[in-house]
C-alpha atoms as a PDB file:
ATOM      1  CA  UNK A   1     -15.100  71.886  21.013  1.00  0.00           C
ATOM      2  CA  UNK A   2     -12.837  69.352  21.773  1.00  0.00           C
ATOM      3  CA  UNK A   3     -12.070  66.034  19.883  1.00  0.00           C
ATOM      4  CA  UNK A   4     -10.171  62.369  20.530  1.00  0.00           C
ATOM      5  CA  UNK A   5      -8.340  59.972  18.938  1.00  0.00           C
ATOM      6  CA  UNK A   6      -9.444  56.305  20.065  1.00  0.00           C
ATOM      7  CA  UNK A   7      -7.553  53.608  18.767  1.00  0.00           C
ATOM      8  CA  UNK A   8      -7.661  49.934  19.895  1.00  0.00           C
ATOM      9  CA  UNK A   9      -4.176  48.912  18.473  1.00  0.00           C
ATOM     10  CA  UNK A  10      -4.023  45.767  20.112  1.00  0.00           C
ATOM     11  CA  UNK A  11      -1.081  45.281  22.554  1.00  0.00           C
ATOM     12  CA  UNK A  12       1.150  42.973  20.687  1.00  0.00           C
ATOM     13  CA  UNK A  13       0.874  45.795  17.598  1.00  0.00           C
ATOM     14  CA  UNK A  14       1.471  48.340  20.085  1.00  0.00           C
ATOM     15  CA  UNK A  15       4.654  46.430  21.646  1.00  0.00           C
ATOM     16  CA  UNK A  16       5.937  46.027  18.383  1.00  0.00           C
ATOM     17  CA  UNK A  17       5.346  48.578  16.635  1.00  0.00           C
ATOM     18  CA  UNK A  18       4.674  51.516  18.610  1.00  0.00           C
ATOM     19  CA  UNK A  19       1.423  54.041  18.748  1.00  0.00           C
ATOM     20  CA  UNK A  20       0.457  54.369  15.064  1.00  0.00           C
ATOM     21  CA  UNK A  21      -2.573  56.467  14.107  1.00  0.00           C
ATOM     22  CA  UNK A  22      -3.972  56.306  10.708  1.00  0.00           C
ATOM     23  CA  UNK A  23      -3.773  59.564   8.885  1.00  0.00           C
ATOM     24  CA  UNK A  24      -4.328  60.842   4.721  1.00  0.00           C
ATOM     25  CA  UNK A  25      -1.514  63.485   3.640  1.00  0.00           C
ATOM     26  CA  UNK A  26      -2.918  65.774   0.420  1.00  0.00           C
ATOM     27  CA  UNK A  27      -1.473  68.588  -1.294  1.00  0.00           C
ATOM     28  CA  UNK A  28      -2.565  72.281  -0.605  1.00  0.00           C
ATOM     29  CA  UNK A  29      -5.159  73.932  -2.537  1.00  0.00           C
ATOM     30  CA  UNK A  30      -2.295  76.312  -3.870  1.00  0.00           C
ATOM     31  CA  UNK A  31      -0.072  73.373  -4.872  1.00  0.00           C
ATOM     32  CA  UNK A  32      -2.927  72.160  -6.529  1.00  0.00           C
ATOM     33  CA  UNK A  33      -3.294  74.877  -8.413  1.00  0.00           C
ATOM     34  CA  UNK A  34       0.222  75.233  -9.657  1.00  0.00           C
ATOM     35  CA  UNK A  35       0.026  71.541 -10.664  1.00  0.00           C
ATOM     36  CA  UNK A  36      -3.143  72.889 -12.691  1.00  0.00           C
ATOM     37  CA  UNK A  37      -1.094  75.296 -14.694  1.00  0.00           C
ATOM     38  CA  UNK A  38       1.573  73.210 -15.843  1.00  0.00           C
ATOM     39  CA  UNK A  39      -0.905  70.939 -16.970  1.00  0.00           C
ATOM     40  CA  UNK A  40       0.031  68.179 -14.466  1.00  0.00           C
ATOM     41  CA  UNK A  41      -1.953  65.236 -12.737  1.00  0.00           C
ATOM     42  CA  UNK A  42      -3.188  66.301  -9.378  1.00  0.00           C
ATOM     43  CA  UNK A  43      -1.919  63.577  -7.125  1.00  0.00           C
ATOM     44  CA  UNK A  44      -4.221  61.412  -4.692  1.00  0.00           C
ATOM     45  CA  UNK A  45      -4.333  61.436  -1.284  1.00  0.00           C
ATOM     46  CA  UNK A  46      -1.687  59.195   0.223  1.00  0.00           C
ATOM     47  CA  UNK A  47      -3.287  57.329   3.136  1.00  0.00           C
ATOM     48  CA  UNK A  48      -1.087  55.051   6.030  1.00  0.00           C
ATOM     49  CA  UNK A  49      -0.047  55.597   9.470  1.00  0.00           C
ATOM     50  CA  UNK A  50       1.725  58.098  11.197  1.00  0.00           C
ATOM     51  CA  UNK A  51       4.181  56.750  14.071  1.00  0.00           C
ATOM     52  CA  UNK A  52       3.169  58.845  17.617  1.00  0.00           C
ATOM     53  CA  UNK A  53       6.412  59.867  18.420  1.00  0.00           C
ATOM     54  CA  UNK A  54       7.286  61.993  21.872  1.00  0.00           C
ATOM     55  CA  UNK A  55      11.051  62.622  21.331  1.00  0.00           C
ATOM     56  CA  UNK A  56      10.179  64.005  17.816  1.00  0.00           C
ATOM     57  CA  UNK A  57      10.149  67.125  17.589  1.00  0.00           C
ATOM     58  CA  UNK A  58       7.667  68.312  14.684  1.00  0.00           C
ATOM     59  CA  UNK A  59       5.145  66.497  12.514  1.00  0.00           C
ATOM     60  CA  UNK A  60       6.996  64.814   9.417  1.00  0.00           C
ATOM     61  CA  UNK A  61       6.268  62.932   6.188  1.00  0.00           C
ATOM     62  CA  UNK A  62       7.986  60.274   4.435  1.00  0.00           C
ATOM     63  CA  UNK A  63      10.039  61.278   1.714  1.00  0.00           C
ATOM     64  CA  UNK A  64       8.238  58.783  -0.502  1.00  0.00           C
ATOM     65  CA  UNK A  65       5.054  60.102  -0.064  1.00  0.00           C
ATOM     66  CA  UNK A  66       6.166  63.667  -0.494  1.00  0.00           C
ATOM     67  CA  UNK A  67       7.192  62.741  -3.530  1.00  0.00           C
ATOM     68  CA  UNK A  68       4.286  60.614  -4.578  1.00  0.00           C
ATOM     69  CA  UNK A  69       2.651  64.142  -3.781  1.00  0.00           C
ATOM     70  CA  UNK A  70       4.632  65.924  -6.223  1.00  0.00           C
ATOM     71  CA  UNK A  71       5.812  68.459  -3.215  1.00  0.00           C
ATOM     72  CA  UNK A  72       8.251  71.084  -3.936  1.00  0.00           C
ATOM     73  CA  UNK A  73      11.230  71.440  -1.560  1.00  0.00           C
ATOM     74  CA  UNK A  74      10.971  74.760   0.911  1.00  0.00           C
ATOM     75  CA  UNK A  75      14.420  74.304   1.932  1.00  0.00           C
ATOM     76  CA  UNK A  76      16.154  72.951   4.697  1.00  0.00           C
ATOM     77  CA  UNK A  77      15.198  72.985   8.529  1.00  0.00           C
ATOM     78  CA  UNK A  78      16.709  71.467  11.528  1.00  0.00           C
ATOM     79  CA  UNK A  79      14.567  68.776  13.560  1.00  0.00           C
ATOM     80  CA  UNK A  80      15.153  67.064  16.733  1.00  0.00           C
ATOM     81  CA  UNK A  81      14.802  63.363  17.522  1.00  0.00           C
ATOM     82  CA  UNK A  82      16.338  60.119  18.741  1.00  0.00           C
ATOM     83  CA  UNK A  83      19.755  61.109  16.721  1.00  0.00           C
ATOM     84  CA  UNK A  84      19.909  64.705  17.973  1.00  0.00           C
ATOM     85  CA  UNK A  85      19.723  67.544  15.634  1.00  0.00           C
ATOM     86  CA  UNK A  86      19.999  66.887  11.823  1.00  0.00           C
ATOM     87  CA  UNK A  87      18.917  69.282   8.968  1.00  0.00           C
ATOM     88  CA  UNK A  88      15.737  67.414   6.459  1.00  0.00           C
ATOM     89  CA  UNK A  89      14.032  68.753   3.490  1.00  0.00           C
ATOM     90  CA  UNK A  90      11.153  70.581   4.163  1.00  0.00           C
ATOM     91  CA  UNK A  91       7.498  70.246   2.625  1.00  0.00           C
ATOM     92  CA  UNK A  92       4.008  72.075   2.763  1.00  0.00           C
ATOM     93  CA  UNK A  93       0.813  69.704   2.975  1.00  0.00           C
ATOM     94  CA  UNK A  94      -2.052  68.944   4.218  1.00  0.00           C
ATOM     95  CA  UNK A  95      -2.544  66.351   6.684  1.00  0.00           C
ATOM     96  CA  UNK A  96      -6.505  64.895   7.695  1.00  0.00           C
ATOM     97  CA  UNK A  97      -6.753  62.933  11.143  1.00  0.00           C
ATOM     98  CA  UNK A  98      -9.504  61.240  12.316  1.00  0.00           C
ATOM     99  CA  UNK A  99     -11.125  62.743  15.257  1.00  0.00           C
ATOM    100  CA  UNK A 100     -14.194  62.283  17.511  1.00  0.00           C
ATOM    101  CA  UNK A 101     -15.960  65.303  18.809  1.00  0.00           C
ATOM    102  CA  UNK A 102     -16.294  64.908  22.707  1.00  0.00           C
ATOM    103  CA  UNK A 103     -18.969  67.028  23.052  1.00  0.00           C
ATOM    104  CA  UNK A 104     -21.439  66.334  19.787  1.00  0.00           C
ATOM    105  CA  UNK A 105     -20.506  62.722  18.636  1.00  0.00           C
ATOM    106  CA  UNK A 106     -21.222  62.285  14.877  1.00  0.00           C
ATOM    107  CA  UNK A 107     -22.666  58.845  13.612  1.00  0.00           C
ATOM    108  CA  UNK A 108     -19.868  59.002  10.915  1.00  0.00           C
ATOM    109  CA  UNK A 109     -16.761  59.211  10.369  1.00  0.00           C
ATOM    110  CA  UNK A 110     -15.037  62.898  11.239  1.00  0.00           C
ATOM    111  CA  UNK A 111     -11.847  64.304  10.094  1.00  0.00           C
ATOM    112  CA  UNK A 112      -9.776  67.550  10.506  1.00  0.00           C
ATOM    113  CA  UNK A 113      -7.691  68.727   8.088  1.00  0.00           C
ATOM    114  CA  UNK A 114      -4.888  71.310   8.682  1.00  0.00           C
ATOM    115  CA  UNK A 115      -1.531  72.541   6.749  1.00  0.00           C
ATOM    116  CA  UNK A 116       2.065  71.935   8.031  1.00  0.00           C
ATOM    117  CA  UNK A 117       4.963  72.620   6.741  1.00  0.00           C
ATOM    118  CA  UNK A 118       6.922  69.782   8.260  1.00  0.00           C
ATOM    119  CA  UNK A 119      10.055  67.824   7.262  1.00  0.00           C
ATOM    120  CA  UNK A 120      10.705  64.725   5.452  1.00  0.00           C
ATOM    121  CA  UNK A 121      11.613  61.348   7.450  1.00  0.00           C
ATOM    122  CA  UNK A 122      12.292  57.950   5.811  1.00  0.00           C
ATOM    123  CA  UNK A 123      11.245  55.498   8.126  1.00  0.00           C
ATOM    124  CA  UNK A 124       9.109  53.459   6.734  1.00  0.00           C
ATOM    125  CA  UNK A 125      12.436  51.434   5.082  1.00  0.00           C
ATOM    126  CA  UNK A 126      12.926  50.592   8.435  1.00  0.00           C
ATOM    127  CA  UNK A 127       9.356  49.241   9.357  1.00  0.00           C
ATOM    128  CA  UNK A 128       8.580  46.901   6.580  1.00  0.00           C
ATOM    129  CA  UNK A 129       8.393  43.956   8.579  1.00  0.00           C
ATOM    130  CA  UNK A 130       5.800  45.068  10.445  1.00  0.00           C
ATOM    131  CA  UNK A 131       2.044  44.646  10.240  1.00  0.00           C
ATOM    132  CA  UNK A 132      -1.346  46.461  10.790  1.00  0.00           C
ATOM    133  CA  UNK A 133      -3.672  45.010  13.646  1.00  0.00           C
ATOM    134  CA  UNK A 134      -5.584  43.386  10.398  1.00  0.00           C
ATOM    135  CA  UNK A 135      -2.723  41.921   9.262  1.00  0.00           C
ATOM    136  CA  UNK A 136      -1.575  44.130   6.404  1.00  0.00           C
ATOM    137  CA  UNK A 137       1.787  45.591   6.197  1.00  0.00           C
ATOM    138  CA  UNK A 138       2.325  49.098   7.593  1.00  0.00           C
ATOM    139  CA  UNK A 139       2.524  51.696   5.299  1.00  0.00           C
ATOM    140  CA  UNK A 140       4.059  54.527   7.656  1.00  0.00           C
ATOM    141  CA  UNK A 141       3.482  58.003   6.238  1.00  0.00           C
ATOM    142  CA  UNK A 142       5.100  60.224   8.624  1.00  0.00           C
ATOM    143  CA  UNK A 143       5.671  60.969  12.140  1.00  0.00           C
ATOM    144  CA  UNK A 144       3.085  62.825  14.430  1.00  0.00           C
ATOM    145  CA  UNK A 145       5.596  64.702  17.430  1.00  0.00           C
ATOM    146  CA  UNK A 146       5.750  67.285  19.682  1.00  0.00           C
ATOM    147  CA  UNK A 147       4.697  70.128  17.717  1.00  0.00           C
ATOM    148  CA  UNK A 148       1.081  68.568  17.605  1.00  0.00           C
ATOM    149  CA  UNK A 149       1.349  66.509  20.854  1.00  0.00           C
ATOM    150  CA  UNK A 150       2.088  70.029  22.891  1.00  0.00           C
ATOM    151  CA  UNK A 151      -1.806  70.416  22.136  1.00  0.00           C
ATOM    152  CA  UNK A 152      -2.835  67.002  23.663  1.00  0.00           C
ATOM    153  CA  UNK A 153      -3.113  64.510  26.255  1.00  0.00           C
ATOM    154  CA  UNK A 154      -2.075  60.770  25.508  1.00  0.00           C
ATOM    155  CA  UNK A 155      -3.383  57.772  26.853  1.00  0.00           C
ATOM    156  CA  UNK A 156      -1.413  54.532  26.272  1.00  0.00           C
ATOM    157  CA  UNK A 157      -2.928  51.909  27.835  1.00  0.00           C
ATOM    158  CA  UNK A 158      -0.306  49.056  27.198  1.00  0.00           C
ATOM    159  CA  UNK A 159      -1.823  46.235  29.027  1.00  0.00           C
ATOM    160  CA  UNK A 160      -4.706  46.306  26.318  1.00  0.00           C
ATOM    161  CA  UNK A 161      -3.240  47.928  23.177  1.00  0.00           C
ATOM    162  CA  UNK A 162      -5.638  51.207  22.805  1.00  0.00           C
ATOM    163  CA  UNK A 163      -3.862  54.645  22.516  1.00  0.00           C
ATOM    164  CA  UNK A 164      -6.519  57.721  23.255  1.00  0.00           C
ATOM    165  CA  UNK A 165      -5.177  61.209  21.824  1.00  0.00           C
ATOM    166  CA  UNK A 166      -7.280  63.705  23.363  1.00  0.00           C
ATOM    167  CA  UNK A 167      -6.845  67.271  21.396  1.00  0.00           C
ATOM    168  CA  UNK A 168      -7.236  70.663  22.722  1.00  0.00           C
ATOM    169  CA  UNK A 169      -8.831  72.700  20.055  1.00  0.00           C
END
């Protein structure tokens, strides 16, 4: 089965801000059950916006949220974007998209869940300013790149703010 990501942005979001698409970062079930041994709070869901991103090269989280998370550091791993090749911490979560299924539509809401171990990013100190299409300020979460975009096709249609992510299963 194959699924899509619609989202009508609106085009002065999308000039501004870029191709955001709303996504929920959660801890692994074995992180949760370390948490659970030492007696510790399991942490909620931490929903916002990741920023599409095609010269990044993996999926990444903000450092804030992997820390609001409680993550533990995997060590170090080298990641490629606008700046070239730098080394970030590295993380293990779960990350929940919302999808559509092209080929049996559900008349609610659908997501897919899947681990990554991705690096950290702290971008969201430099998007502050910026806003939702409702108005609200974004709260950026991560960045989604190439090693999830090599599975899909993108449509950015500028000239009326929508982004469509189509993903091959």
């Amino acid at each position: 089965m194959d699924y899509k990501i619609a989202l009508d942005i609106g085009e002065e979001c999308l000039r501004k801000v870029g191709p955001m698409v709303p996504a929920t970062w959660m801890v692994t079930p074995e992180r949760e059950a370390q948490l659970r041994m030492l007696g510790g709070n399991i942490p909620s869901p931490v929903r916002g916006h990741l920023l599409l991103d095609t010269g990044a090269g993996h999926l990444m989280i903000e450092r804030y949220v992997a820390q609001q998370l409680k993550l533990t550091k995997l060590g170090k791993t080298r990641a490629y974007g606008i700046g070239g090749i730098d080394e970030f911490e590295q993380y293990e979560a779960i990350l929940l998209l919302p999808i559509i299924p092209l080929t049996n539509p559900q008349p609610f809401p659908v997501s897919i869940g899947f681990p990554v171990k991705c690096p950290e990013s702290n971008l969201q100190e430099h998007h502050k300013e910026y806003r939702t299409p409702d108005g609200k300020p974004l709260r950026l979460i991560g960045v989604l790149g190439r090693t999830f975009l090599q599975f899909t096709k993108v449509i950015y249609d500028g000239i009326n703010g929508k982004i469509e992510i189509h993903i091959d299963q």
